[in-house]
N, C-alpha and C. Protein backbone atom coordinates (compact mmCIF):
# COMPACT_ATOMS: atom_id res chain seq x y z
N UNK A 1 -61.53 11.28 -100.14
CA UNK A 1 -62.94 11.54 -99.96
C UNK A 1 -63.60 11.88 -101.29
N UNK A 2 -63.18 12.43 -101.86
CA UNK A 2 -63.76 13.31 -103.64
C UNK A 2 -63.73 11.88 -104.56
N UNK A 3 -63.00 10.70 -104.36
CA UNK A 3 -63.02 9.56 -105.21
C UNK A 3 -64.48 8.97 -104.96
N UNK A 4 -64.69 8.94 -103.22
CA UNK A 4 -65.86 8.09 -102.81
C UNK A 4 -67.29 8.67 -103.47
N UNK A 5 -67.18 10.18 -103.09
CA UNK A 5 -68.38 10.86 -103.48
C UNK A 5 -68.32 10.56 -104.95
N UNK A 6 -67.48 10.85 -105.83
CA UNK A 6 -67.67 10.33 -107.45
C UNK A 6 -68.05 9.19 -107.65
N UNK A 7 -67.87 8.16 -106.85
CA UNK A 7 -68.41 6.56 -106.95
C UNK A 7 -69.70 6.81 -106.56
N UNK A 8 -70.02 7.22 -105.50
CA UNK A 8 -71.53 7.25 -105.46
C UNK A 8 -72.64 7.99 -105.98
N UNK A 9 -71.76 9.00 -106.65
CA UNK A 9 -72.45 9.64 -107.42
C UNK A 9 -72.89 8.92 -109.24
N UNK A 10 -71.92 8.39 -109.46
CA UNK A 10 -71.44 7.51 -110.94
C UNK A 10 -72.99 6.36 -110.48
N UNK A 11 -72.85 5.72 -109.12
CA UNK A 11 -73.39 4.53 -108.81
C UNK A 11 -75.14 5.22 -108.99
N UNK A 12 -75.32 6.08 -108.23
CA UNK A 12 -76.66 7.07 -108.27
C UNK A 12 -77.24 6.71 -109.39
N UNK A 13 -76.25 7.72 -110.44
CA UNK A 13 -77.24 8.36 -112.13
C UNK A 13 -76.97 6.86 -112.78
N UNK A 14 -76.03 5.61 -112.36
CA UNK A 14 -76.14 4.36 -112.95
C UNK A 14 -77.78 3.95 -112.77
N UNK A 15 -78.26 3.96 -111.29
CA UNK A 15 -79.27 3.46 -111.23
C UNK A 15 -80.18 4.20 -111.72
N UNK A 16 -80.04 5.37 -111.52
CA UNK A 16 -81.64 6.38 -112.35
C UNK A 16 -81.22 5.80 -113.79
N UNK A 17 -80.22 5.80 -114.76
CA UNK A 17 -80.37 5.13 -115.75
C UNK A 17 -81.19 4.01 -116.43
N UNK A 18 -81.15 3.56 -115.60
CA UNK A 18 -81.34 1.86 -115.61
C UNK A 18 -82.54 1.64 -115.38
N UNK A 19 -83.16 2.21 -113.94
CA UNK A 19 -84.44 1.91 -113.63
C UNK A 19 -85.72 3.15 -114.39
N UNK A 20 -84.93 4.18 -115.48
CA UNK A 20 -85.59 5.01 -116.53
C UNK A 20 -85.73 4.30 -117.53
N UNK A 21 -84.82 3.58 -118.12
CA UNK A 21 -84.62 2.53 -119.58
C UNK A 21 -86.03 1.82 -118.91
N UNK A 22 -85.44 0.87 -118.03
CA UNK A 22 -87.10 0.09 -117.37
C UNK A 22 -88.49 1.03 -117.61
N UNK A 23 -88.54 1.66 -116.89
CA UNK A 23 -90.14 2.64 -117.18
C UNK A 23 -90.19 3.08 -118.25
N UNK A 24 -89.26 2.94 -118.83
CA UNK A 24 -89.53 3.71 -120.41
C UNK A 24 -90.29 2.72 -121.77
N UNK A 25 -89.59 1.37 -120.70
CA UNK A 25 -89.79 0.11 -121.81
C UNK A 25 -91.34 -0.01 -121.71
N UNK A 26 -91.43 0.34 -119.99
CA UNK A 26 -92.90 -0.31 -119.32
C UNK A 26 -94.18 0.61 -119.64
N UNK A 27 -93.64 1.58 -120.49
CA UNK A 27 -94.56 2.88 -121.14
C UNK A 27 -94.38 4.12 -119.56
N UNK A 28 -93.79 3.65 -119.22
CA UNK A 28 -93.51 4.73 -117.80
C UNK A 28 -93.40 6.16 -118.44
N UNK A 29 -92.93 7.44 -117.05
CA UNK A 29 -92.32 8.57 -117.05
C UNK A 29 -91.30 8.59 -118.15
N UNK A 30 -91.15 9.13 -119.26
CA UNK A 30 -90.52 9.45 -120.02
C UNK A 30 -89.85 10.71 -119.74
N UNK A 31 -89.98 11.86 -118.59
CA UNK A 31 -89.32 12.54 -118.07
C UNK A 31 -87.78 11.91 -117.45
N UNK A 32 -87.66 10.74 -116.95
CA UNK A 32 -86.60 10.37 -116.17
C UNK A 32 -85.79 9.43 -117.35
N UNK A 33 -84.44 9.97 -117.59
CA UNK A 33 -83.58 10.60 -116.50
C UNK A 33 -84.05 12.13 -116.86
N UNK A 34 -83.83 13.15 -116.19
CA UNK A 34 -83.76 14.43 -116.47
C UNK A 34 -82.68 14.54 -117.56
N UNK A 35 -83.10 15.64 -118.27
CA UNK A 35 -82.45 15.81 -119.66
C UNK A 35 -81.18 16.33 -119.27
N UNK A 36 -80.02 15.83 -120.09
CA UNK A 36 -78.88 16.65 -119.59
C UNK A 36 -78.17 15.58 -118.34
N UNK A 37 -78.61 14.72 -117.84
CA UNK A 37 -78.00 14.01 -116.92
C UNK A 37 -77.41 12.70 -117.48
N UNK A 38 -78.26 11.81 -118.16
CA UNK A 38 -77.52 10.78 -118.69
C UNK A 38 -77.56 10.94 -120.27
N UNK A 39 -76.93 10.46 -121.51
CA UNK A 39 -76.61 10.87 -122.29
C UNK A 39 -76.81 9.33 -123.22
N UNK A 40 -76.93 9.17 -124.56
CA UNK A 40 -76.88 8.13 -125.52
C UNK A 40 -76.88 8.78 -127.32
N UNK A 41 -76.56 7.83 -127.77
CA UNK A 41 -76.32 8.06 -128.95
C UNK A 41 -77.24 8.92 -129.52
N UNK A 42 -78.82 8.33 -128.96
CA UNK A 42 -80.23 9.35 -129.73
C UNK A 42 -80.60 10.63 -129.06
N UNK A 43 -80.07 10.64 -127.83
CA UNK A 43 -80.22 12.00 -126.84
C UNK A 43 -79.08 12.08 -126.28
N UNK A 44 -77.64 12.77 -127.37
CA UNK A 44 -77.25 13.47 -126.69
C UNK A 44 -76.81 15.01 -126.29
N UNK A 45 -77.99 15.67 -126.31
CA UNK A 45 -78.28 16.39 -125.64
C UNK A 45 -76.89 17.48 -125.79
N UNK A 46 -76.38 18.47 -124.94
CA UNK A 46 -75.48 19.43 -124.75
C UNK A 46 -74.27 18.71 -125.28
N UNK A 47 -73.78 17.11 -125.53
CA UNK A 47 -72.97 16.55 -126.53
C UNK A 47 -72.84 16.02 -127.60
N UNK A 48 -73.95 16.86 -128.14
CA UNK A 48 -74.17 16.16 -129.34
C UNK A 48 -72.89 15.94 -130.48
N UNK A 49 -72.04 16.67 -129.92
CA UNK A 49 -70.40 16.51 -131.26
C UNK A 49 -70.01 16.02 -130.46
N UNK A 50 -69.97 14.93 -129.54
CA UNK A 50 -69.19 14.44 -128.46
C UNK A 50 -69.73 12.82 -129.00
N UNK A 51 -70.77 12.13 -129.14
CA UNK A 51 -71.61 11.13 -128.80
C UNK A 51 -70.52 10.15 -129.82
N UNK A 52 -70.12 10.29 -130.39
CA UNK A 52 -69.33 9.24 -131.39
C UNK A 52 -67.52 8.76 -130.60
N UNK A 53 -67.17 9.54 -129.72
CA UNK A 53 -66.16 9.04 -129.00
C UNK A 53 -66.35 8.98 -127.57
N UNK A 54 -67.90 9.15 -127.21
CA UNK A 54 -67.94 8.63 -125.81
C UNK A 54 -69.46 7.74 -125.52
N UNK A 55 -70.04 7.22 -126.30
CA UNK A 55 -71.21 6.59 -126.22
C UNK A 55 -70.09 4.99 -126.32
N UNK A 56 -70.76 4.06 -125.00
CA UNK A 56 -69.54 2.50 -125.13
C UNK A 56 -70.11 1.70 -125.99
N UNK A 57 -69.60 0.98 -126.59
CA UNK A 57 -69.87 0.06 -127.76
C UNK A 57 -69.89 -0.95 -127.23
N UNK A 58 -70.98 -1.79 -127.12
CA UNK A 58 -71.22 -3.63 -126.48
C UNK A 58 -70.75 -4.22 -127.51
N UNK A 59 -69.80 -5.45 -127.29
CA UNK A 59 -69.77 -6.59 -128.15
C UNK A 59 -70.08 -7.78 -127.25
N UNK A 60 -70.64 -8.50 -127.77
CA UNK A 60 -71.39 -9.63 -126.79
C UNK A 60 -70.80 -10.57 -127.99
N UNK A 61 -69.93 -11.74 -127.17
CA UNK A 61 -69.56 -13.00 -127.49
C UNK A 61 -69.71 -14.23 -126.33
N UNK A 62 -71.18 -14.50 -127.44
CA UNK A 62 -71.53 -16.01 -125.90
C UNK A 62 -71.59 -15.43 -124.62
N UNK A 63 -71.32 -15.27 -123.71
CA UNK A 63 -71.64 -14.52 -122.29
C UNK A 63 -70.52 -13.68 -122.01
N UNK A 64 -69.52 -13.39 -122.85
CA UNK A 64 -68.82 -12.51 -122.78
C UNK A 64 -69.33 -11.52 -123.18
N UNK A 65 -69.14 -10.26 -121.92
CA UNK A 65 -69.24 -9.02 -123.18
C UNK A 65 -68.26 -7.78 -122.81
N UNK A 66 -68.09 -7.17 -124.01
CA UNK A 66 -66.68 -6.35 -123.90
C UNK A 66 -67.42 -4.81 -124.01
N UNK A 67 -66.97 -4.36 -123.13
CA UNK A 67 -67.45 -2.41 -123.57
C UNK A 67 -65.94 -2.03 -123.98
N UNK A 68 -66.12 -1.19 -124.92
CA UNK A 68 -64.98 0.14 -125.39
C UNK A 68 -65.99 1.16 -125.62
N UNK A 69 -65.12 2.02 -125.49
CA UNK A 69 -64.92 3.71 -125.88
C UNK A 69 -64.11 4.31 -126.42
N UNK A 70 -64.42 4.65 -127.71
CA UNK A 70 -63.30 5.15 -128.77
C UNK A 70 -63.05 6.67 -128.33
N UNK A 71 -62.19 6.91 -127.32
CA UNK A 71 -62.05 7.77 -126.26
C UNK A 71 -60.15 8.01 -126.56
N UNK A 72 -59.87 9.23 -126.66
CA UNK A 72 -58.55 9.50 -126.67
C UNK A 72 -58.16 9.79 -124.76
N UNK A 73 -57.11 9.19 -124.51
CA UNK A 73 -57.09 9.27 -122.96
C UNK A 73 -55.72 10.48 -122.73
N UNK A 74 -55.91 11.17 -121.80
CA UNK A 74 -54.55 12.03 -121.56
C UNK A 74 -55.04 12.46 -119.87
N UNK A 75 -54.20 13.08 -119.31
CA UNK A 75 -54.07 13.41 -117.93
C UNK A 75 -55.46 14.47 -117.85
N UNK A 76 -55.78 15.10 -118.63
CA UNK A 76 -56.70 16.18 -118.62
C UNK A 76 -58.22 15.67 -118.94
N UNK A 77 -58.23 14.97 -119.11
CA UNK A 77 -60.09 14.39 -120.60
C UNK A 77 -59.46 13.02 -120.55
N UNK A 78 -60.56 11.97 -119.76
CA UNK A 78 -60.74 10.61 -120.30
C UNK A 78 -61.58 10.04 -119.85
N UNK A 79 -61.94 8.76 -120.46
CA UNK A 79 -63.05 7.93 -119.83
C UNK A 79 -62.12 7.47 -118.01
N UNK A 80 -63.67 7.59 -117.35
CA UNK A 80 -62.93 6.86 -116.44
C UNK A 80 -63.46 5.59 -115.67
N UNK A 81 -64.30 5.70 -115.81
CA UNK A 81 -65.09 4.21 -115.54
C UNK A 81 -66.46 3.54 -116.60
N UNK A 82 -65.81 2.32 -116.48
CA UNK A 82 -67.07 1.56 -117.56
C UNK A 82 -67.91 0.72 -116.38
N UNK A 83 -69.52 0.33 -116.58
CA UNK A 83 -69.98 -0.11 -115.03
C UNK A 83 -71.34 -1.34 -116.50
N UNK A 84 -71.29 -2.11 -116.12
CA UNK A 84 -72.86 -3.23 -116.90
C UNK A 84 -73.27 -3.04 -115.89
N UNK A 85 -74.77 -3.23 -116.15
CA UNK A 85 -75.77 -3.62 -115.42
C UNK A 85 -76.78 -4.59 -116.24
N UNK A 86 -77.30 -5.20 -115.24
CA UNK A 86 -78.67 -6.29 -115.98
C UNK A 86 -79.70 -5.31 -116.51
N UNK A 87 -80.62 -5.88 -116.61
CA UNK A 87 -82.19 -4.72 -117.33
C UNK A 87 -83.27 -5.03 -115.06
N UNK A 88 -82.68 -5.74 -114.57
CA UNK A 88 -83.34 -5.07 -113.31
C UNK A 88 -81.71 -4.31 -112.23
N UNK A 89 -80.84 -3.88 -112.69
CA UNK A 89 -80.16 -2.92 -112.00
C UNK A 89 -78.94 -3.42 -111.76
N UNK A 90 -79.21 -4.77 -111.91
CA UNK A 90 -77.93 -5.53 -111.21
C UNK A 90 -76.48 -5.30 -112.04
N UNK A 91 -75.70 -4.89 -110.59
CA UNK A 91 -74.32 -4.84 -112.01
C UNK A 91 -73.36 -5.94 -111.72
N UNK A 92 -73.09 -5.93 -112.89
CA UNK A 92 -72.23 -7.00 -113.09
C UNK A 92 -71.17 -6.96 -112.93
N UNK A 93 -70.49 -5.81 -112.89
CA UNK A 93 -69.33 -5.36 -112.99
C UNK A 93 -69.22 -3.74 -113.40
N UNK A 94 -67.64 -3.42 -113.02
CA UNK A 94 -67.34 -2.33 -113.15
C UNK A 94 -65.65 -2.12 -113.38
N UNK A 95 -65.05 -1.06 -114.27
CA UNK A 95 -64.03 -0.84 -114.39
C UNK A 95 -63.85 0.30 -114.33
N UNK A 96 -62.61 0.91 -113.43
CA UNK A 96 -62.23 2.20 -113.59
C UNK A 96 -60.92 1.92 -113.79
N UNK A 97 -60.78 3.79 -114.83
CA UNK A 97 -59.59 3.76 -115.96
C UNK A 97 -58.89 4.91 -115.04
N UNK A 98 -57.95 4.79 -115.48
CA UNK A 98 -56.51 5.92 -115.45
C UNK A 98 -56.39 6.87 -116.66
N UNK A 99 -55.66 8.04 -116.75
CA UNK A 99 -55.46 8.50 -118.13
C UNK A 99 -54.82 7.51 -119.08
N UNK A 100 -53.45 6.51 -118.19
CA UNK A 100 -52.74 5.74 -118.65
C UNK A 100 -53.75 4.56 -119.38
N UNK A 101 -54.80 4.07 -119.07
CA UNK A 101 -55.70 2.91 -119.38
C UNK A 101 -56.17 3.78 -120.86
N UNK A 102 -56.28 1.85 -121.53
CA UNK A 102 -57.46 1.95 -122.63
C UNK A 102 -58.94 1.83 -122.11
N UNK A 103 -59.67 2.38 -122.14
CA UNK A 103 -61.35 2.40 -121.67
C UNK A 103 -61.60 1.09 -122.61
N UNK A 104 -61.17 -0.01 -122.22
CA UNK A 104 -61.81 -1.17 -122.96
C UNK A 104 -62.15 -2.15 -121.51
N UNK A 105 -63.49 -2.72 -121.56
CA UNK A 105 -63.58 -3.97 -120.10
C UNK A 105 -64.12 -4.91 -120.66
N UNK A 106 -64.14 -6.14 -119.79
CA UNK A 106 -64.31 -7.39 -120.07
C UNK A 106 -65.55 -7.91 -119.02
N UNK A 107 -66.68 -8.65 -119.40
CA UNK A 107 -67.25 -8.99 -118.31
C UNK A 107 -67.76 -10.24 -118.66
N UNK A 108 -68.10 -11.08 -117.89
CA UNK A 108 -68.78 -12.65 -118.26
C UNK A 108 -69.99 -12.29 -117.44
N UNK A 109 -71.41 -12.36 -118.38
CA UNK A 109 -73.11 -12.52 -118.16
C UNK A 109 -73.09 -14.10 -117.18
N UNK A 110 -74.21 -14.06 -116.37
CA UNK A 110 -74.58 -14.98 -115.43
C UNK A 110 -75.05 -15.99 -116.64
N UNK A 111 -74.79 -17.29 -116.40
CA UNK A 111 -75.37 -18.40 -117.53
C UNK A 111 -76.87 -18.52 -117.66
N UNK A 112 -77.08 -18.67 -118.78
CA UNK A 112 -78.45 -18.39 -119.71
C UNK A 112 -79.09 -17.07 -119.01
N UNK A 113 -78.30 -15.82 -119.20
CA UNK A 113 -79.23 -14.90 -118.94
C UNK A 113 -79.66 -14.15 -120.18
N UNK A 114 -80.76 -13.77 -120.32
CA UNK A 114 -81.73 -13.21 -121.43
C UNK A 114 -82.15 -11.93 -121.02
N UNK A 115 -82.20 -11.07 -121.85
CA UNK A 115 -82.41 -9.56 -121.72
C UNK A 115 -81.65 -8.26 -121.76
N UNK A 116 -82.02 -7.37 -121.49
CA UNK A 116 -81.32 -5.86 -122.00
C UNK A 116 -80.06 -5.70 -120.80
N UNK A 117 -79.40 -5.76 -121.48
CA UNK A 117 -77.83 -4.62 -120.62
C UNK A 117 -77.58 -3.85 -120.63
N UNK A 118 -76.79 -2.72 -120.12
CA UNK A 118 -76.42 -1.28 -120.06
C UNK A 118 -75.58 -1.32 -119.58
N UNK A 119 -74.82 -0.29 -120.57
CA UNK A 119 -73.29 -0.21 -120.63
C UNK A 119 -72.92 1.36 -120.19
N UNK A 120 -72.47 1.58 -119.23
CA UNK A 120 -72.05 3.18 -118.92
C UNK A 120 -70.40 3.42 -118.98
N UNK A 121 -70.14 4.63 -119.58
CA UNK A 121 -69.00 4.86 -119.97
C UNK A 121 -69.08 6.19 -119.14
N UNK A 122 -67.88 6.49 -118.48
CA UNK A 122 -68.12 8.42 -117.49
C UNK A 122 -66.91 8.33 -117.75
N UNK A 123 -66.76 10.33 -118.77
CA UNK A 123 -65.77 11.01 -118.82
C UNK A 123 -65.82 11.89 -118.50
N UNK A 124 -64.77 12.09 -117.83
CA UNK A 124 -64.49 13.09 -116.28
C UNK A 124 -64.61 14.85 -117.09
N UNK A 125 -64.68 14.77 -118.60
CA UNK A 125 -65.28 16.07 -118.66
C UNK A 125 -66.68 16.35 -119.53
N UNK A 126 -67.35 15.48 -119.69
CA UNK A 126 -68.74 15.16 -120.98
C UNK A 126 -69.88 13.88 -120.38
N UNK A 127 -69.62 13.81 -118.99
CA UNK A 127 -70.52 13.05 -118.16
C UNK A 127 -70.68 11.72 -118.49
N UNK A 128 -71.76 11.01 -117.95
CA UNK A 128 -72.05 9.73 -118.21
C UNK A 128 -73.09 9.30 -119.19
N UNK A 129 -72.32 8.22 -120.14
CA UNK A 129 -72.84 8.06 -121.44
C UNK A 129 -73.44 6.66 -121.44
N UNK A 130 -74.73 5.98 -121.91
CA UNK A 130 -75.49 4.97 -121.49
C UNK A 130 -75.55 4.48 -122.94
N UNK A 131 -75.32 3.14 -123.26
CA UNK A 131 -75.88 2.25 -124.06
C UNK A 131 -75.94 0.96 -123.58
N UNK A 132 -77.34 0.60 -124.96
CA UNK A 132 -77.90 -0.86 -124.30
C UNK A 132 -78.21 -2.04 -125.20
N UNK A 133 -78.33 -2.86 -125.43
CA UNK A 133 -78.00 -4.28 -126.00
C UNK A 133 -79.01 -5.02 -125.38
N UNK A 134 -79.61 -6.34 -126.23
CA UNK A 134 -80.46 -7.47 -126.07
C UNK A 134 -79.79 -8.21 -126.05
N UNK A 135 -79.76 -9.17 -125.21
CA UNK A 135 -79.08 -10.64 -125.22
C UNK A 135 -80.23 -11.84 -125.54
C-alpha cells in the first residue's frame, strides 16, 4: 500500500510541475509549484548543497533521450524514480530504481515532436528534482 500512495503522490507533484513550468512560460501564477515542493537547479530551495547530485541531466540524441543523476545509491539515500513528460503533461515514460540501480533511463520522443520536456528525478530523502530541455 505505502509503494501505491508514493506513486501517486510522485505522479501528483509530476503534474503540478509540469502544468507550473506551462503557466510560468504563459506569464501565469508564478506562485505554483509552492516553494519547497518541487526543486531545480535555480530554486533549490532547502537543497541548495544538494542540487548538483540530484537535479537529472537530459541528453537528447535524435529522439532518444537519456536522464541520469549523478546520485550515489545505497540502501539508505537514493534516487528512486526518473518519470519525462511532454511540455502538455504527457509522460512518456518512467523508471523506478532500487538502491542496487544506476539512476540512469532511456526513453524514445514520439516522431517529429518539438518542444520542452521535463525530466524528474525523486530521492527518497531530498524530494523531487525537475529539469527541462527544448527539443
Amino acid at each position: 500500500m505505502d509503494r501505491r500512495y508514493f506513486l501517486i503522490g510522485s505522479a501528483a507533484a509530476t503534474a503540478v510541475a509540469t502544468m507550473s513550468g506551462t503557466a510560468l512560460a504563459k506569464g501565469g501564477d508564478a506562485s505554483l509549484p509552492p516553494k519547497n515542493l518541487v526543486f531545480t537547479n535555480d530554486n533549490a530551495g532547502i537543497w541548495e548543497a544538494k542540487k548538483g547530485s540530484h537535479v537529472p541531466k537530459i541528453e537528447v540524441t535524435g529522439t532518444k533521450i537519456t536522464i541520469s543523476t549523478k546520485h550515489g545509491q545505497s540502501d539508505d539515500h537514493y534516487i528512486v524514480r526518473h518519470t519525462l513528460l511532454l511540455a502538455d503533461g504527457t509522460v512518456v515514460g518512467s523508471t523506478t530504481f532500487t538502491p542496487e540501480s544506476k539512476p540512469i533511463s532511456e526513453y524514445e520522443l514520439p516522431s517529429n515532436y518539438k518542444g520542452s520536456i521535463f525530466a524528474t528525478s525523486f530521492c527518497n530523502r531530498h524530494d523531487l528534482w525537475l529539469n527541462e530541455a527544448t527539443i
